[in-house]
C-alpha atoms as a PDB file:
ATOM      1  CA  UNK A   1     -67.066  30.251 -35.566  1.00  0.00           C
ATOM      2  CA  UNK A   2     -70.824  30.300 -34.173  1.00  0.00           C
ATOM      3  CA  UNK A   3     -71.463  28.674 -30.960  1.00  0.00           C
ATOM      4  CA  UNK A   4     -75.612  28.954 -29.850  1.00  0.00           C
ATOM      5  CA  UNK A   5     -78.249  27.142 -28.277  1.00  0.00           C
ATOM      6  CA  UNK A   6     -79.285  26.904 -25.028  1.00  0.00           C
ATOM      7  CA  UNK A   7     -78.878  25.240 -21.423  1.00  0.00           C
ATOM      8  CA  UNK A   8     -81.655  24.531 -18.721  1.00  0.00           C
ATOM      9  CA  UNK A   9     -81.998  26.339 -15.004  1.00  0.00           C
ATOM     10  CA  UNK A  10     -80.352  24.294 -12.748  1.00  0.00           C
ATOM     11  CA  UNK A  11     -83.400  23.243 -11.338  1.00  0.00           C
ATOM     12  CA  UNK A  12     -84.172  21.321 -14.641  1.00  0.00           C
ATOM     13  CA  UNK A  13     -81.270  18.868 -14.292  1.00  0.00           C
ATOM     14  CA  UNK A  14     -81.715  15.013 -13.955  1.00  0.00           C
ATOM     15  CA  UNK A  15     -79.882  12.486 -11.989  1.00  0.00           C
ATOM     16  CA  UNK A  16     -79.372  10.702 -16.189  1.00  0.00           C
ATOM     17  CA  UNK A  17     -77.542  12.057 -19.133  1.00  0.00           C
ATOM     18  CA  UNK A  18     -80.060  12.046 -21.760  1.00  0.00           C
ATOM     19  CA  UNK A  19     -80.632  15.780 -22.602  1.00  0.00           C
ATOM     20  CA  UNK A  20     -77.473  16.733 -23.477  1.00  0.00           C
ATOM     21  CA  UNK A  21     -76.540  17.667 -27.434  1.00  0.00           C
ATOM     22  CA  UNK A  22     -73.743  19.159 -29.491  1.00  0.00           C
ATOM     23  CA  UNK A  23     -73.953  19.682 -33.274  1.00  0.00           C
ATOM     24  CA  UNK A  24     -71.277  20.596 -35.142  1.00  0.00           C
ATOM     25  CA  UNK A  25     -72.318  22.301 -38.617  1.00  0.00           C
ATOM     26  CA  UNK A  26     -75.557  20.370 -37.732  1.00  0.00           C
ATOM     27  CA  UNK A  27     -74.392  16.903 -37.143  1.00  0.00           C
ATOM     28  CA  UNK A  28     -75.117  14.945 -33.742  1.00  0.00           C
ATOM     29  CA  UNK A  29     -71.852  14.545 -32.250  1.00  0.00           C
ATOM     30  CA  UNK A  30     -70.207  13.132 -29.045  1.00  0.00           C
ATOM     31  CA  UNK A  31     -67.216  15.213 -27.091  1.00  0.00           C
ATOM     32  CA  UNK A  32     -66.088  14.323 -23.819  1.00  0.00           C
ATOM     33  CA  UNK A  33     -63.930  17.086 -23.834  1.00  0.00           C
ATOM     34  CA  UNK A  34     -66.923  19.861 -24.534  1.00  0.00           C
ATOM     35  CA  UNK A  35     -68.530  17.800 -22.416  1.00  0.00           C
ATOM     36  CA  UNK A  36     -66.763  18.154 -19.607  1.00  0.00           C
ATOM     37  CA  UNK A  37     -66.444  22.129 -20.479  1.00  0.00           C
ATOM     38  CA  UNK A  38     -70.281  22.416 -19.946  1.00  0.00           C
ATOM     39  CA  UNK A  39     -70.231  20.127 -16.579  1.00  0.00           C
ATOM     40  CA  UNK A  40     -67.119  22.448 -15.098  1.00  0.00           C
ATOM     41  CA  UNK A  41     -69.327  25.412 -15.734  1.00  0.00           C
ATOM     42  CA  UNK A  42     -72.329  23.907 -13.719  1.00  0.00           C
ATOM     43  CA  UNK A  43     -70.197  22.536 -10.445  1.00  0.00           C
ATOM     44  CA  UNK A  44     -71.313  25.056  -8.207  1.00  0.00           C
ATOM     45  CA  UNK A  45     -74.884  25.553  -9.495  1.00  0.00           C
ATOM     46  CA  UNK A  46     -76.046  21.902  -9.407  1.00  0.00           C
ATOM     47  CA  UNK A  47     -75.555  18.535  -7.197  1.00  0.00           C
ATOM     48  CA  UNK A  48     -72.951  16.407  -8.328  1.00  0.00           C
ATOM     49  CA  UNK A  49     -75.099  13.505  -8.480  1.00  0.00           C
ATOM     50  CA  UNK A  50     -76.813  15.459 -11.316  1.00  0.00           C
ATOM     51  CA  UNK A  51     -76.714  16.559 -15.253  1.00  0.00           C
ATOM     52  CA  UNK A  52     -77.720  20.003 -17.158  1.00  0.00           C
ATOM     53  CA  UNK A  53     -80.197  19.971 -20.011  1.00  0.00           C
ATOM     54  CA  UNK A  54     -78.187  21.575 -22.908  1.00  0.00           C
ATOM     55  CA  UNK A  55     -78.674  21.874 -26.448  1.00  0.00           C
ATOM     56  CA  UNK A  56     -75.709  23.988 -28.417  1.00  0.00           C
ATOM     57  CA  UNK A  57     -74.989  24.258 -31.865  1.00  0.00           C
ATOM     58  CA  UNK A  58     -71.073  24.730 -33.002  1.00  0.00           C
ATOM     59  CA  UNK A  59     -70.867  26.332 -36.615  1.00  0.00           C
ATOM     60  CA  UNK A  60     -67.099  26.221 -38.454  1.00  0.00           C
ATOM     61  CA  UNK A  61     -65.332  25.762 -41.416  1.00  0.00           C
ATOM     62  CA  UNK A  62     -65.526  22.161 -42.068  1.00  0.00           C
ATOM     63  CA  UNK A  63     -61.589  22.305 -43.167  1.00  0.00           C
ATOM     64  CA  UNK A  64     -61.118  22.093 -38.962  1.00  0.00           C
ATOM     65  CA  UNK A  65     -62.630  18.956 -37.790  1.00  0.00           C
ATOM     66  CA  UNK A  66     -61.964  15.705 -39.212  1.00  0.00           C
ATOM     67  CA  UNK A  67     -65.496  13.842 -39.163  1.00  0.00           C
ATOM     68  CA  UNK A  68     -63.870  10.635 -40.162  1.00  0.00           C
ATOM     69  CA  UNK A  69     -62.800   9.338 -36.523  1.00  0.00           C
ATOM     70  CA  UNK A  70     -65.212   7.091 -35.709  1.00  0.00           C
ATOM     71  CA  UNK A  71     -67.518   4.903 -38.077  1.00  0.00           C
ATOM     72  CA  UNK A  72     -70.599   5.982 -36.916  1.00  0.00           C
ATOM     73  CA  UNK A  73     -69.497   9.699 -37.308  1.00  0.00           C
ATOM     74  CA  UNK A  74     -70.545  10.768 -33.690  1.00  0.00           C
ATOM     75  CA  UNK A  75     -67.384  11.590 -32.906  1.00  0.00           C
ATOM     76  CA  UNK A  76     -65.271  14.282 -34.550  1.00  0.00           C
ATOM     77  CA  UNK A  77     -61.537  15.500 -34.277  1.00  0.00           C
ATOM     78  CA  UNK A  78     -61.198  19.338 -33.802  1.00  0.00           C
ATOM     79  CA  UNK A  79     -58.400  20.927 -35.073  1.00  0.00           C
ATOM     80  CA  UNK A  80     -58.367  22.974 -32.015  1.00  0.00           C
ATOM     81  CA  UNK A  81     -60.557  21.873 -28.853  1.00  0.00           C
ATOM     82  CA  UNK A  82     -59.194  24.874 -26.478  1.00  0.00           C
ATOM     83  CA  UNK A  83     -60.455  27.551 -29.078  1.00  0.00           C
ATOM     84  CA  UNK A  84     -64.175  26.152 -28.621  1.00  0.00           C
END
Protein backbone atom coordinates (compact mmCIF):
# COMPACT_ATOMS: atom_id res chain seq x y z
CA UNK A 1 0.00 0.00 0.00
CA UNK A 2 1.02 3.70 -1.15
CA UNK A 3 -0.57 6.51 0.56
CA UNK A 4 0.81 10.28 -0.99
CA UNK A 5 -0.28 13.59 -1.77
CA UNK A 6 -0.43 16.47 0.06
CA UNK A 7 -2.38 18.75 2.69
CA UNK A 8 -2.45 22.68 2.95
CA UNK A 9 -0.88 24.98 6.02
CA UNK A 10 -3.46 25.54 8.26
CA UNK A 11 -3.69 28.92 7.29
CA UNK A 12 -5.08 27.74 3.84
CA UNK A 13 -8.28 26.22 5.27
CA UNK A 14 -11.86 27.46 4.37
CA UNK A 15 -14.93 27.78 6.38
CA UNK A 16 -16.50 25.05 3.04
CA UNK A 17 -15.52 21.56 2.18
CA UNK A 18 -14.64 21.79 -1.34
CA UNK A 19 -10.85 21.02 -1.46
CA UNK A 20 -10.78 17.92 -0.04
CA UNK A 21 -9.88 14.54 -2.31
CA UNK A 22 -9.11 10.86 -1.88
CA UNK A 23 -8.30 8.52 -4.79
CA UNK A 24 -8.06 5.16 -4.42
CA UNK A 25 -5.89 3.43 -7.32
CA UNK A 26 -6.88 6.77 -9.02
CA UNK A 27 -10.56 6.89 -8.68
CA UNK A 28 -12.46 9.95 -6.95
CA UNK A 29 -13.88 8.51 -3.95
CA UNK A 30 -15.91 9.57 -0.83
CA UNK A 31 -14.91 8.19 2.94
CA UNK A 32 -16.31 9.58 5.92
CA UNK A 33 -14.28 7.45 7.83
CA UNK A 34 -10.73 8.76 6.16
CA UNK A 35 -12.38 11.68 6.35
CA UNK A 36 -12.74 12.07 9.65
CA UNK A 37 -8.97 10.57 10.09
CA UNK A 38 -7.64 13.74 8.28
CA UNK A 39 -10.07 16.25 10.37
CA UNK A 40 -8.84 14.44 13.90
CA UNK A 41 -5.33 15.16 12.79
CA UNK A 42 -6.05 18.97 12.20
CA UNK A 43 -8.19 19.69 15.67
CA UNK A 44 -5.62 21.50 17.31
CA UNK A 45 -4.04 23.27 14.31
CA UNK A 46 -7.20 24.86 12.84
CA UNK A 47 -10.71 26.49 14.05
CA UNK A 48 -13.41 24.20 14.24
CA UNK A 49 -15.56 26.24 12.17
CA UNK A 50 -13.01 25.37 9.42
CA UNK A 51 -11.72 22.60 6.70
CA UNK A 52 -8.01 21.53 5.44
CA UNK A 53 -7.14 21.59 1.76
CA UNK A 54 -5.98 17.95 1.10
CA UNK A 55 -5.32 16.01 -1.84
CA UNK A 56 -4.01 12.16 -1.10
CA UNK A 57 -3.72 9.38 -3.26
CA UNK A 58 -4.31 5.63 -1.70
CA UNK A 59 -2.59 2.89 -3.98
CA UNK A 60 -3.65 -1.09 -3.18
CA UNK A 61 -4.39 -4.22 -4.51
CA UNK A 62 -7.73 -3.84 -5.97
CA UNK A 63 -8.64 -7.52 -4.44
CA UNK A 64 -9.27 -5.17 -0.97
CA UNK A 65 -11.91 -2.72 -1.70
CA UNK A 66 -15.11 -3.55 -3.15
CA UNK A 67 -15.89 -0.53 -5.65
CA UNK A 68 -19.35 -1.81 -6.19
CA UNK A 69 -21.15 -0.07 -3.06
CA UNK A 70 -22.66 2.66 -4.39
CA UNK A 71 -23.93 3.28 -8.09
CA UNK A 72 -22.10 6.14 -8.78
CA UNK A 73 -18.84 4.40 -7.56
CA UNK A 74 -17.76 7.29 -5.16
CA UNK A 75 -17.93 5.27 -2.48
CA UNK A 76 -15.85 2.15 -1.86
CA UNK A 77 -15.77 -0.70 0.85
CA UNK A 78 -12.23 -1.34 2.31
CA UNK A 79 -11.42 -4.53 3.37
CA UNK A 80 -9.68 -2.98 6.22
CA UNK A 81 -10.32 0.87 7.09
CA UNK A 82 -8.01 0.82 10.43
CA UNK A 83 -4.91 -0.36 8.30
CA UNK A 84 -5.22 2.97 6.11
Amino acid sequence: MNIYGFAGKPEAAKKTRGDQFFFVNNRFIKSPYLHHAVMSAFTDIIPQDSFPLYVLFIELDPAHIDINVHPTKQEIKFEDEKII
